[in-house]
ModelCIF file with pLDDT and N, C-alpha, C, O atoms, coordinates in Angstrom:
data_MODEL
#
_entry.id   MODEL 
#
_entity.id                         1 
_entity.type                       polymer 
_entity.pdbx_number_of_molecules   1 
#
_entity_poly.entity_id                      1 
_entity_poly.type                           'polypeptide(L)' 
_entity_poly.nstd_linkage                   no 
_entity_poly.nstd_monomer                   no 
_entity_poly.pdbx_seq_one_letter_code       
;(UNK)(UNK)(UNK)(UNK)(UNK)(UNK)(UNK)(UNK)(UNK)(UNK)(UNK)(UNK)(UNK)(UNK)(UNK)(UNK)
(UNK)(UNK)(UNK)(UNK)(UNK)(UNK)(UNK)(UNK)(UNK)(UNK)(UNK)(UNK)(UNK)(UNK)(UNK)(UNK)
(UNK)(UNK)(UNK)(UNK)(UNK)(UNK)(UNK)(UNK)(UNK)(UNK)(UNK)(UNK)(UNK)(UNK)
;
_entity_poly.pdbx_seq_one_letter_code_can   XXXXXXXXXXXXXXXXXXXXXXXXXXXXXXXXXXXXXXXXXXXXXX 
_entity_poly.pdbx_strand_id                 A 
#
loop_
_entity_poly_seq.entity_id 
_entity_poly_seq.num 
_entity_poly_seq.mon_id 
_entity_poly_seq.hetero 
1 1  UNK n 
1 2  UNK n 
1 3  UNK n 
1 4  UNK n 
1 5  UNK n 
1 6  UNK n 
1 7  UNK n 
1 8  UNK n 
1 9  UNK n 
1 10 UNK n 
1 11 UNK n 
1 12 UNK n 
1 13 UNK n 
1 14 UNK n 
1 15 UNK n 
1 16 UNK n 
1 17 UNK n 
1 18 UNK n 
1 19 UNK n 
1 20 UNK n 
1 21 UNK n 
1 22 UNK n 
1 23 UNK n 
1 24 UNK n 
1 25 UNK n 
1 26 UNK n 
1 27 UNK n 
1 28 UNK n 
1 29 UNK n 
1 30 UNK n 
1 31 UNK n 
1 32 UNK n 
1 33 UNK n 
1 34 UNK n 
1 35 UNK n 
1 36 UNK n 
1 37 UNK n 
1 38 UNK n 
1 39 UNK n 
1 40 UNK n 
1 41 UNK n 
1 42 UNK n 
1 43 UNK n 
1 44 UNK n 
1 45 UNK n 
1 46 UNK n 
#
_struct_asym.id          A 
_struct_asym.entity_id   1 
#
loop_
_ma_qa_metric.id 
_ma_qa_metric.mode 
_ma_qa_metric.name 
_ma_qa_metric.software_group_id 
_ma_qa_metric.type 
1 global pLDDT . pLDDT 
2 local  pLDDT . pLDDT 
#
_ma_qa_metric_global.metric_id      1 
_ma_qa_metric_global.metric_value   63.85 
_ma_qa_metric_global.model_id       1 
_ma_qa_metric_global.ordinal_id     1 
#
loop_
_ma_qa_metric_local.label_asym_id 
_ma_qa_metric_local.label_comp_id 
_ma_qa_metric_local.label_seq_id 
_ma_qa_metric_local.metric_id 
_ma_qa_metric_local.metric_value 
_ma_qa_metric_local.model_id 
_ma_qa_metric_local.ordinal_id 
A UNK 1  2 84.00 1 1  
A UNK 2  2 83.00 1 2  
A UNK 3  2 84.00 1 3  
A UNK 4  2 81.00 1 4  
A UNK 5  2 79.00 1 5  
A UNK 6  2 79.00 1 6  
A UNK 7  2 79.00 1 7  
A UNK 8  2 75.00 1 8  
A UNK 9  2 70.00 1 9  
A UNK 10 2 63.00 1 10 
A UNK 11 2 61.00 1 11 
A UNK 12 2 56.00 1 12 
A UNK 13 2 54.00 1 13 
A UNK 14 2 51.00 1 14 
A UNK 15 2 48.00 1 15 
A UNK 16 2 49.00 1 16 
A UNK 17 2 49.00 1 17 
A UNK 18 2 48.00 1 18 
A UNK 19 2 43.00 1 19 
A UNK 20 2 43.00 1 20 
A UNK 21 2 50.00 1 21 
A UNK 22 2 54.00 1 22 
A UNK 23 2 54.00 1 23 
A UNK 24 2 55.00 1 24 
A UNK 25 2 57.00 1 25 
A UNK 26 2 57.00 1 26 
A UNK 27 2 57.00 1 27 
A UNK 28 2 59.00 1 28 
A UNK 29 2 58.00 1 29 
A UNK 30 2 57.00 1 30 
A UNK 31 2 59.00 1 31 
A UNK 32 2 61.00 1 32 
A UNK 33 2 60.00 1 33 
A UNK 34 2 62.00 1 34 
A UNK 35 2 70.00 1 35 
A UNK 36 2 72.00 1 36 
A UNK 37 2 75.00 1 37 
A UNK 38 2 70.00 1 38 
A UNK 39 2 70.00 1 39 
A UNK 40 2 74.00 1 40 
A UNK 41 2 73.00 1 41 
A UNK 42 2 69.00 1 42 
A UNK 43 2 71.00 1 43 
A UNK 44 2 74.00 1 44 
A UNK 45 2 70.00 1 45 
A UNK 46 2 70.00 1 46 
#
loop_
_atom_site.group_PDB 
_atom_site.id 
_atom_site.type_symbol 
_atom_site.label_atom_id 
_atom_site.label_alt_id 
_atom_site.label_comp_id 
_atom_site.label_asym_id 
_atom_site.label_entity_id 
_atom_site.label_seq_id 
_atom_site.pdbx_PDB_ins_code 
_atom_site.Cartn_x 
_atom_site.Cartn_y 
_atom_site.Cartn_z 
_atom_site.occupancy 
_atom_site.B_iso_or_equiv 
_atom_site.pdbx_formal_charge 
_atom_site.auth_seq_id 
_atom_site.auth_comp_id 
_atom_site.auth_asym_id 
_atom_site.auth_atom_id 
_atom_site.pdbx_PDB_model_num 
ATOM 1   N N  . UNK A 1 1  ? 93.722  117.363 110.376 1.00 84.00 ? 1  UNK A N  1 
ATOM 2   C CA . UNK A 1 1  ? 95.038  116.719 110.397 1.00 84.00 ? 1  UNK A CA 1 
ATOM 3   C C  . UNK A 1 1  ? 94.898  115.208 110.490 1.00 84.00 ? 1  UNK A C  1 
ATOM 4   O O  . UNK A 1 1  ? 95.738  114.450 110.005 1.00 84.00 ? 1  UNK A O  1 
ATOM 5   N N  . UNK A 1 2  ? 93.822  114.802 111.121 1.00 83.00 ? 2  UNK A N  1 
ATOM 6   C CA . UNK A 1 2  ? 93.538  113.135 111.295 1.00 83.00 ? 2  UNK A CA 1 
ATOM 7   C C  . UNK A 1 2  ? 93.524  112.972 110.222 1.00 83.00 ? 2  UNK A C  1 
ATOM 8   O O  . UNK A 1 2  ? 94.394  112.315 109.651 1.00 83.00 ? 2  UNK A O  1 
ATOM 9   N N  . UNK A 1 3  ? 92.539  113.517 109.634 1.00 84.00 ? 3  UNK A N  1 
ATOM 10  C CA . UNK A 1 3  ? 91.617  113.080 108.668 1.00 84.00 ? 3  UNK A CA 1 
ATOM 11  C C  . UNK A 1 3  ? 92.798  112.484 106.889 1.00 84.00 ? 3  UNK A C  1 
ATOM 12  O O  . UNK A 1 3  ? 92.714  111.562 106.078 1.00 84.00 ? 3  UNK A O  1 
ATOM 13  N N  . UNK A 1 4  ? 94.017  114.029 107.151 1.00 81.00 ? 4  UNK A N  1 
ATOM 14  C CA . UNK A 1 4  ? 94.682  113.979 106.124 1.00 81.00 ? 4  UNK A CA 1 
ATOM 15  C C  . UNK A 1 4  ? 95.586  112.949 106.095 1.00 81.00 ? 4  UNK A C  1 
ATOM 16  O O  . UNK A 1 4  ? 96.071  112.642 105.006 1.00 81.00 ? 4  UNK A O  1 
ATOM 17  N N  . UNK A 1 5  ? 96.045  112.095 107.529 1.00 79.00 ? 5  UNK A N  1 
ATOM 18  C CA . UNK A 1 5  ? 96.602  111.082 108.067 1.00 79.00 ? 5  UNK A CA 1 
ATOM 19  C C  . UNK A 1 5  ? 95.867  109.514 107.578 1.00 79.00 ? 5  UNK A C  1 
ATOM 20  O O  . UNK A 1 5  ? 96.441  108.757 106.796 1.00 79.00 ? 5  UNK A O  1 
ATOM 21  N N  . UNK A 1 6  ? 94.493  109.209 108.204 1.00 79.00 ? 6  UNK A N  1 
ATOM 22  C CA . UNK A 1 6  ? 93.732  108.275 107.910 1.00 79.00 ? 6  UNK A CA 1 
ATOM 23  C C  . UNK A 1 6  ? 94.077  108.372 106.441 1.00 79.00 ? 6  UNK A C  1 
ATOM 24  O O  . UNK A 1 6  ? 94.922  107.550 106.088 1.00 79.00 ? 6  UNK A O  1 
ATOM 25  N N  . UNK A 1 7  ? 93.601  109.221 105.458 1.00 79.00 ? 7  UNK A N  1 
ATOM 26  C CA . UNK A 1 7  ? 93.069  108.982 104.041 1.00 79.00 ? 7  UNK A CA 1 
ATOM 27  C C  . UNK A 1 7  ? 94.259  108.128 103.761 1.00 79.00 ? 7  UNK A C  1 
ATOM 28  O O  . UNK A 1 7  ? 94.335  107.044 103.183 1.00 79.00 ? 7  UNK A O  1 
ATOM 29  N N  . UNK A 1 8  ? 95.116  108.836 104.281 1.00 75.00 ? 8  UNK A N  1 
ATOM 30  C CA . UNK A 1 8  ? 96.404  108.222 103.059 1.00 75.00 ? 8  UNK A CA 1 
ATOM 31  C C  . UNK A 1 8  ? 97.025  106.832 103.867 1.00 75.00 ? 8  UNK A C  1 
ATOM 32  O O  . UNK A 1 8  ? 97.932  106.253 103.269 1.00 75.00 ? 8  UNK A O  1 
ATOM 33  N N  . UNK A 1 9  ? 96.671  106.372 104.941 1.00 70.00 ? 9  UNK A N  1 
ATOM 34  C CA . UNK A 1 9  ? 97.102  104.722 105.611 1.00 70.00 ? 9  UNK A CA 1 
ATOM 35  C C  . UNK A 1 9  ? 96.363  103.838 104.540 1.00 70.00 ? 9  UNK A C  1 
ATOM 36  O O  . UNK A 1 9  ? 95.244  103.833 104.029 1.00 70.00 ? 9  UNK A O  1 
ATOM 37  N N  . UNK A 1 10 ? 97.410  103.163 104.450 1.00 63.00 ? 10 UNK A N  1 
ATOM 38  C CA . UNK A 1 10 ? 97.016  102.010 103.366 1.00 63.00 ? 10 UNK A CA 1 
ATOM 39  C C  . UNK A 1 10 ? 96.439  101.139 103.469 1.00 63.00 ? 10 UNK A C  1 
ATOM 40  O O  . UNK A 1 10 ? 96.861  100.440 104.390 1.00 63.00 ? 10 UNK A O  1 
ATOM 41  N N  . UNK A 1 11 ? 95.121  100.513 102.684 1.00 61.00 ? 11 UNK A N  1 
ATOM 42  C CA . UNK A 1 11 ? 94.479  99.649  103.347 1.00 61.00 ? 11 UNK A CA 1 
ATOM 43  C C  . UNK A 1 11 ? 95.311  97.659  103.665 1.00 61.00 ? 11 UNK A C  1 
ATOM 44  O O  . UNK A 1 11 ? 94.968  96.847  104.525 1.00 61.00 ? 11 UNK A O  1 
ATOM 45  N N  . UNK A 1 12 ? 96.120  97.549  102.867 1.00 56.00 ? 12 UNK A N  1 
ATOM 46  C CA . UNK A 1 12 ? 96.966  96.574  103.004 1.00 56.00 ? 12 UNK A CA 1 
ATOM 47  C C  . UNK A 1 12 ? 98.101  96.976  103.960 1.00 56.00 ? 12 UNK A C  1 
ATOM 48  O O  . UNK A 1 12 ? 98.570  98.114  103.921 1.00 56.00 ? 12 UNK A O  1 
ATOM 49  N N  . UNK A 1 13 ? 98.519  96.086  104.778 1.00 54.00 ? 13 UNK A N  1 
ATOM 50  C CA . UNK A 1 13 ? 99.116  96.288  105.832 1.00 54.00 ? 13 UNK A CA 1 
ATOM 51  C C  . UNK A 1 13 ? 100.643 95.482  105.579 1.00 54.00 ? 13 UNK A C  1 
ATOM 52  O O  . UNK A 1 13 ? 101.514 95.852  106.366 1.00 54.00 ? 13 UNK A O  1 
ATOM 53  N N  . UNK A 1 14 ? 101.025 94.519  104.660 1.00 51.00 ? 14 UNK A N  1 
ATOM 54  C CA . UNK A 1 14 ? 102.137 94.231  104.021 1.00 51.00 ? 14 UNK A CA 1 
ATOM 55  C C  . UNK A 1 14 ? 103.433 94.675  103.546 1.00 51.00 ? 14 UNK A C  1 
ATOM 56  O O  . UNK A 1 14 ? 104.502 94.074  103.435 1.00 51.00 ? 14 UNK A O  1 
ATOM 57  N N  . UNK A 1 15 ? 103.040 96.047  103.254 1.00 48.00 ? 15 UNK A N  1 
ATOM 58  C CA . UNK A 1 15 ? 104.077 97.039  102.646 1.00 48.00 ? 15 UNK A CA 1 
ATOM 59  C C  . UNK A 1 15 ? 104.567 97.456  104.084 1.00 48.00 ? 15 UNK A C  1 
ATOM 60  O O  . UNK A 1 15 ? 103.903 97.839  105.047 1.00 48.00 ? 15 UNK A O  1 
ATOM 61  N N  . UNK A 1 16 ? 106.509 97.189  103.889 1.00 49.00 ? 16 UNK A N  1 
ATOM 62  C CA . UNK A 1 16 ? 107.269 97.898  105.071 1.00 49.00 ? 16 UNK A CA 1 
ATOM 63  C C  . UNK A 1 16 ? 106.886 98.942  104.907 1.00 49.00 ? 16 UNK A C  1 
ATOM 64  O O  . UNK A 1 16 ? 106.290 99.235  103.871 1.00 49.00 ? 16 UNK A O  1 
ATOM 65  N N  . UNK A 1 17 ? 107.161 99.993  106.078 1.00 49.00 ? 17 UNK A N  1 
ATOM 66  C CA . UNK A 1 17 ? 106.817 101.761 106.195 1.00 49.00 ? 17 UNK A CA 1 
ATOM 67  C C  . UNK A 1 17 ? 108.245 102.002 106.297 1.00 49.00 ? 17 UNK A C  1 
ATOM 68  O O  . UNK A 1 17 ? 108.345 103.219 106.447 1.00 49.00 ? 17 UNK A O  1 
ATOM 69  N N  . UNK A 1 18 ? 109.355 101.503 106.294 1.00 48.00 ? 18 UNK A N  1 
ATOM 70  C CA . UNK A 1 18 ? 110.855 102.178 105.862 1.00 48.00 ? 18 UNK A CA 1 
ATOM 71  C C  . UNK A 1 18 ? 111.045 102.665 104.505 1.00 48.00 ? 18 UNK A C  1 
ATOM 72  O O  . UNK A 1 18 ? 110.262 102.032 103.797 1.00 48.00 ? 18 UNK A O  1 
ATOM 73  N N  . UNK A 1 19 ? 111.616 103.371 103.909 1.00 43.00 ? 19 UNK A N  1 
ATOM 74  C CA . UNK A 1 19 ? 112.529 103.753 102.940 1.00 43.00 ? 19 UNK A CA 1 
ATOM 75  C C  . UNK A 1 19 ? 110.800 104.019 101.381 1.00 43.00 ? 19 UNK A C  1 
ATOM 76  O O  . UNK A 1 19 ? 109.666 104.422 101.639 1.00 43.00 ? 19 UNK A O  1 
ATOM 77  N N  . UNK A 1 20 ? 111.286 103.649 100.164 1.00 43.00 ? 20 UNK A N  1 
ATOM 78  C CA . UNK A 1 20 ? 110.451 104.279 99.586  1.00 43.00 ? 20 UNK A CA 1 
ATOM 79  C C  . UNK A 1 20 ? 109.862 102.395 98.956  1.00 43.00 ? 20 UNK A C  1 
ATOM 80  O O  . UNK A 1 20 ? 110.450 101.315 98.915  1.00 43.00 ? 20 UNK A O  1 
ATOM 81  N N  . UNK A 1 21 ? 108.324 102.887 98.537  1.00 50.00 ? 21 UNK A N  1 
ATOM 82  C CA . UNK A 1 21 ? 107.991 101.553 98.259  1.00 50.00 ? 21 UNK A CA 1 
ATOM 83  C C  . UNK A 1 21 ? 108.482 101.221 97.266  1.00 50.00 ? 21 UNK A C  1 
ATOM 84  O O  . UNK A 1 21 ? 108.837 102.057 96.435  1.00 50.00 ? 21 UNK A O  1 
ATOM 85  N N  . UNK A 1 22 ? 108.684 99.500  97.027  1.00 54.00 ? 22 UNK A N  1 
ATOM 86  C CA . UNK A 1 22 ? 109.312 99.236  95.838  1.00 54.00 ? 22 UNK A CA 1 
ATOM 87  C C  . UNK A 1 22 ? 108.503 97.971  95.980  1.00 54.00 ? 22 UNK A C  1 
ATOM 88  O O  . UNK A 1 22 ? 107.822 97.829  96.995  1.00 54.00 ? 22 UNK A O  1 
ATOM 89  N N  . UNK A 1 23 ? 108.526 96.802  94.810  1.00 54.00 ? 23 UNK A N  1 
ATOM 90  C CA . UNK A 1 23 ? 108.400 95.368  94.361  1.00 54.00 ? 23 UNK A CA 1 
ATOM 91  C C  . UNK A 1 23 ? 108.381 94.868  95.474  1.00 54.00 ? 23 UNK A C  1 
ATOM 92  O O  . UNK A 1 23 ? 107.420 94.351  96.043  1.00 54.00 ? 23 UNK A O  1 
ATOM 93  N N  . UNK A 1 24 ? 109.687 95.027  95.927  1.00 55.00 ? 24 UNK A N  1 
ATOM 94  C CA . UNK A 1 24 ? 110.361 94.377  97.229  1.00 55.00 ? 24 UNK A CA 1 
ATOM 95  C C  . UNK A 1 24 ? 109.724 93.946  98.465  1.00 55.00 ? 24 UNK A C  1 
ATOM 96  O O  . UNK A 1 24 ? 109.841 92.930  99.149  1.00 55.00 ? 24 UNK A O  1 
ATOM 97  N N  . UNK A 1 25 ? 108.946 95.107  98.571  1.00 57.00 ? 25 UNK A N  1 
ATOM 98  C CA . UNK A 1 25 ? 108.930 95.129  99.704  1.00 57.00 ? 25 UNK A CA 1 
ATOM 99  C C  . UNK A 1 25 ? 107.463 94.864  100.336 1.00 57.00 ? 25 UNK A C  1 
ATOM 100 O O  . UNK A 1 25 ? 107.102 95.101  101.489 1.00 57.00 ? 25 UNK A O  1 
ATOM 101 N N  . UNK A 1 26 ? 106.443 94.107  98.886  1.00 57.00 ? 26 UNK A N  1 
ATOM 102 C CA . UNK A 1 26 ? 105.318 93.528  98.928  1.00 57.00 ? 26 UNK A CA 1 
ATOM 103 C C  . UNK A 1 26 ? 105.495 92.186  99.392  1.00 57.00 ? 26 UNK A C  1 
ATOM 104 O O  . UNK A 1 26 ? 106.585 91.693  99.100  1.00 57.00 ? 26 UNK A O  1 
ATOM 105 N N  . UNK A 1 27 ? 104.681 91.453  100.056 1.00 57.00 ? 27 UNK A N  1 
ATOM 106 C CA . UNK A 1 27 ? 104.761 90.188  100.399 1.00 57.00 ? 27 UNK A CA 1 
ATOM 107 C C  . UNK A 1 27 ? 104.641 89.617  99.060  1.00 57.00 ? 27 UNK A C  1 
ATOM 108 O O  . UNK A 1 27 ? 103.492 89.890  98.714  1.00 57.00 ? 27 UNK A O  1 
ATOM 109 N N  . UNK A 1 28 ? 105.098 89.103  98.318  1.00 59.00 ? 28 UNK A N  1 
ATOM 110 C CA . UNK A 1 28 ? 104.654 88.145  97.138  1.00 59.00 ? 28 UNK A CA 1 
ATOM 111 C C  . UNK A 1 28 ? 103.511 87.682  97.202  1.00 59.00 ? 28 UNK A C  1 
ATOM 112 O O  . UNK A 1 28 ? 102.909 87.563  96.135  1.00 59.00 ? 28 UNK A O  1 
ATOM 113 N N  . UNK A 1 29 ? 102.885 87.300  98.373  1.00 58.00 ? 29 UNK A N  1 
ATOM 114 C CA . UNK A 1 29 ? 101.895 86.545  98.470  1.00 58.00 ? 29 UNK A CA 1 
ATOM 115 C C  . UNK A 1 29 ? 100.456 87.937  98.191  1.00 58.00 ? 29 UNK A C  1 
ATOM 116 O O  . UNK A 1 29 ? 99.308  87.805  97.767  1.00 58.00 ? 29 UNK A O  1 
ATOM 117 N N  . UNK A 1 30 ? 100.938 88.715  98.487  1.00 57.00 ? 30 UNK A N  1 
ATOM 118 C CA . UNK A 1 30 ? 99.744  89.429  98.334  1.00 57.00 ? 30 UNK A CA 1 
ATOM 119 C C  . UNK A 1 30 ? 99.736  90.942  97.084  1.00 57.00 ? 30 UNK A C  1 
ATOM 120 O O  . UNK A 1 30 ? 98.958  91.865  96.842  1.00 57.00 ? 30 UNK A O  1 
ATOM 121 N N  . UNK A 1 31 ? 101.203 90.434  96.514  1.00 59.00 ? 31 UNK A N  1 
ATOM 122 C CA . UNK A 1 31 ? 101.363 91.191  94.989  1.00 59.00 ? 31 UNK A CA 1 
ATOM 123 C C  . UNK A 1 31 ? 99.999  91.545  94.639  1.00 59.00 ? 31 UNK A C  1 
ATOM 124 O O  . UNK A 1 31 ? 99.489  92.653  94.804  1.00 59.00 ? 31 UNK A O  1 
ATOM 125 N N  . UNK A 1 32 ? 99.502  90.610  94.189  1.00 61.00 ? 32 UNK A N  1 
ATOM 126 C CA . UNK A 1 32 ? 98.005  90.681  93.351  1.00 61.00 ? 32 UNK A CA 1 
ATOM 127 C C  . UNK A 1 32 ? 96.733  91.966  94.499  1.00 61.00 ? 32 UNK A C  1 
ATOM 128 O O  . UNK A 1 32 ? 95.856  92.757  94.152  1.00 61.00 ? 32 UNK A O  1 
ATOM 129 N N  . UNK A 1 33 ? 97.040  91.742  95.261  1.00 60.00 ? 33 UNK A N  1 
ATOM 130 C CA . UNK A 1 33 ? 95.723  92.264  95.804  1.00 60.00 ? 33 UNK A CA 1 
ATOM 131 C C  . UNK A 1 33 ? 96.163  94.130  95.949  1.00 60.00 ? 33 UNK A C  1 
ATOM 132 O O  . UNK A 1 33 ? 95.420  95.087  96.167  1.00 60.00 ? 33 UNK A O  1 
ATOM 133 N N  . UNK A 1 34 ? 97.400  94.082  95.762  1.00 62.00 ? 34 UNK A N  1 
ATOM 134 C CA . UNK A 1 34 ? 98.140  96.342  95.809  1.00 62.00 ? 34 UNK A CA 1 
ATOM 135 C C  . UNK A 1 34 ? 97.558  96.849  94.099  1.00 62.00 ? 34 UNK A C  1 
ATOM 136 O O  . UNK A 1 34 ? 97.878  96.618  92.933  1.00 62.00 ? 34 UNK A O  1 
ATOM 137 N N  . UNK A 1 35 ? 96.869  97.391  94.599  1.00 70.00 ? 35 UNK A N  1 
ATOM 138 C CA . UNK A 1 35 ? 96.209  98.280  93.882  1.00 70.00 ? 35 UNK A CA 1 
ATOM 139 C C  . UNK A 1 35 ? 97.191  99.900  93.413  1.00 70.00 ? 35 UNK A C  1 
ATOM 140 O O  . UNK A 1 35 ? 97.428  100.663 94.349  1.00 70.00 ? 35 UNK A O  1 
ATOM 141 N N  . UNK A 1 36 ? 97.534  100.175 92.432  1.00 72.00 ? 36 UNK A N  1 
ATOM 142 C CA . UNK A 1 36 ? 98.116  101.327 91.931  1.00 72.00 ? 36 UNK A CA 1 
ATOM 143 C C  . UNK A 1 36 ? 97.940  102.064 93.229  1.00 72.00 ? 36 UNK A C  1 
ATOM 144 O O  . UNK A 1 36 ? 98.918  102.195 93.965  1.00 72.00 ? 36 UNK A O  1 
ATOM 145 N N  . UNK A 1 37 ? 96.766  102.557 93.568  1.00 75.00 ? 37 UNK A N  1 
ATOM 146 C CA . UNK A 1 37 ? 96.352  103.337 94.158  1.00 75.00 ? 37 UNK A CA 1 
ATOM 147 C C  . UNK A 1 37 ? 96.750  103.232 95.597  1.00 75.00 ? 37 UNK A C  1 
ATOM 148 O O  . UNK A 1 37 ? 96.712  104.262 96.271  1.00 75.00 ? 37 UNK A O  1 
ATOM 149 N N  . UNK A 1 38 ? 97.108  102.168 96.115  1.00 70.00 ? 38 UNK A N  1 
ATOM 150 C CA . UNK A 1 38 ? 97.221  101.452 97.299  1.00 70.00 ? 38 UNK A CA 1 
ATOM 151 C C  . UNK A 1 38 ? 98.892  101.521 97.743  1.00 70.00 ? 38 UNK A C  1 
ATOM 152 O O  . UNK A 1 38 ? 99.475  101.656 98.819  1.00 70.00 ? 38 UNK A O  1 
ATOM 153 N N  . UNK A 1 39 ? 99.370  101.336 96.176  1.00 70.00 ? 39 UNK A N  1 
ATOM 154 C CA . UNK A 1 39 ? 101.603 101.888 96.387  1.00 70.00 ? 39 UNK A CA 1 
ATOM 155 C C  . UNK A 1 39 ? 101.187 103.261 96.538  1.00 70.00 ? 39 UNK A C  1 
ATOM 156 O O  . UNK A 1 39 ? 101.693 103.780 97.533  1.00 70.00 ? 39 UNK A O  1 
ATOM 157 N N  . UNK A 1 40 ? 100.460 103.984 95.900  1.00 74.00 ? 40 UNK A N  1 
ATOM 158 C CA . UNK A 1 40 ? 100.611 105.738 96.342  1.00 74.00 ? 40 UNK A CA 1 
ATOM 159 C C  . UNK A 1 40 ? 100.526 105.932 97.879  1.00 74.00 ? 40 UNK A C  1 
ATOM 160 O O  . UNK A 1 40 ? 101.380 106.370 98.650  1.00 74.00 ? 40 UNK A O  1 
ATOM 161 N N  . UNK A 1 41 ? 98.874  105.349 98.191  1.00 73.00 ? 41 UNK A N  1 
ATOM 162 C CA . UNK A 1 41 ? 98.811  105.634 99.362  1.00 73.00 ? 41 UNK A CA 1 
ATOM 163 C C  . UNK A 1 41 ? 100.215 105.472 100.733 1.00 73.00 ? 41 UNK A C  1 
ATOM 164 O O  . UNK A 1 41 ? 100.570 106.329 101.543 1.00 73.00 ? 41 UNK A O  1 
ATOM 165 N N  . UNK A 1 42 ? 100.696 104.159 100.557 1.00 69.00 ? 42 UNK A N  1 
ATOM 166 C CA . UNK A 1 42 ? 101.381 103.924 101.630 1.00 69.00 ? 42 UNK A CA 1 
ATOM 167 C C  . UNK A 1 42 ? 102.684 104.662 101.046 1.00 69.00 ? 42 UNK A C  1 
ATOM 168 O O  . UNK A 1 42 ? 103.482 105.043 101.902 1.00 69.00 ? 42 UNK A O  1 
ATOM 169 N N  . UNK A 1 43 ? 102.944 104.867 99.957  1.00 71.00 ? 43 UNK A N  1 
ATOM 170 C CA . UNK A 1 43 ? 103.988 106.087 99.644  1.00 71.00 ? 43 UNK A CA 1 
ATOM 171 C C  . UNK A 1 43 ? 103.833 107.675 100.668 1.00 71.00 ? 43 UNK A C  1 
ATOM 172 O O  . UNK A 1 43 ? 104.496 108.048 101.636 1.00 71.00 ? 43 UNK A O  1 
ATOM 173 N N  . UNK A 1 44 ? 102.722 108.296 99.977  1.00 74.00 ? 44 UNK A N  1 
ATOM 174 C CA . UNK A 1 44 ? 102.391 108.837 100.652 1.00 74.00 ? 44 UNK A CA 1 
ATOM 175 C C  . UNK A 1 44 ? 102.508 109.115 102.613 1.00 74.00 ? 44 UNK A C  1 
ATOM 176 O O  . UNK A 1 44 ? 102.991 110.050 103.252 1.00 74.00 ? 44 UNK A O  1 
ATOM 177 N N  . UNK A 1 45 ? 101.810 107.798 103.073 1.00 70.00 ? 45 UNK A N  1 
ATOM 178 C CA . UNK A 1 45 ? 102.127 107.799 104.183 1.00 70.00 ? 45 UNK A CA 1 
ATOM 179 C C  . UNK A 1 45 ? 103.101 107.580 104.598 1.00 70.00 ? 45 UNK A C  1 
ATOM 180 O O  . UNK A 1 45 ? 103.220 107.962 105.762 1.00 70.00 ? 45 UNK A O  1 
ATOM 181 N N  . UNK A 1 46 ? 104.174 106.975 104.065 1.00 70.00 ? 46 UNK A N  1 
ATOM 182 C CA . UNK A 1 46 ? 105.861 107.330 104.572 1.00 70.00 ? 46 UNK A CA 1 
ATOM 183 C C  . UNK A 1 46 ? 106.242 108.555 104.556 1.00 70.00 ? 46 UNK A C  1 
ATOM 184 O O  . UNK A 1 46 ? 107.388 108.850 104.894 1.00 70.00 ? 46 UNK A O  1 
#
């Protein structure tokens, strides 16, 4: 159960954890560094 928890925390810490991810809700400043893979994850973890 950790384990299925950890995988999916996102390694960027920028993205709010309210509502569903969007554009929005990236710092601009760190647009460039969210990886496809990185909106799933913290999707996911919401």
């Amino acid at each position: 159960e950790v384990d299925r928890v950890a995988k999916v925390f996102p390694s960027h810490l920028t993205a709010t954890l309210a509502g569903v991810l969007a554009e929005k809700d990236i710092d601009p400043k760190q647009k460039d560094v969210f990886t496809s893979e990185d909106k799933e994850k913290a999707y996911d973890f919401r």
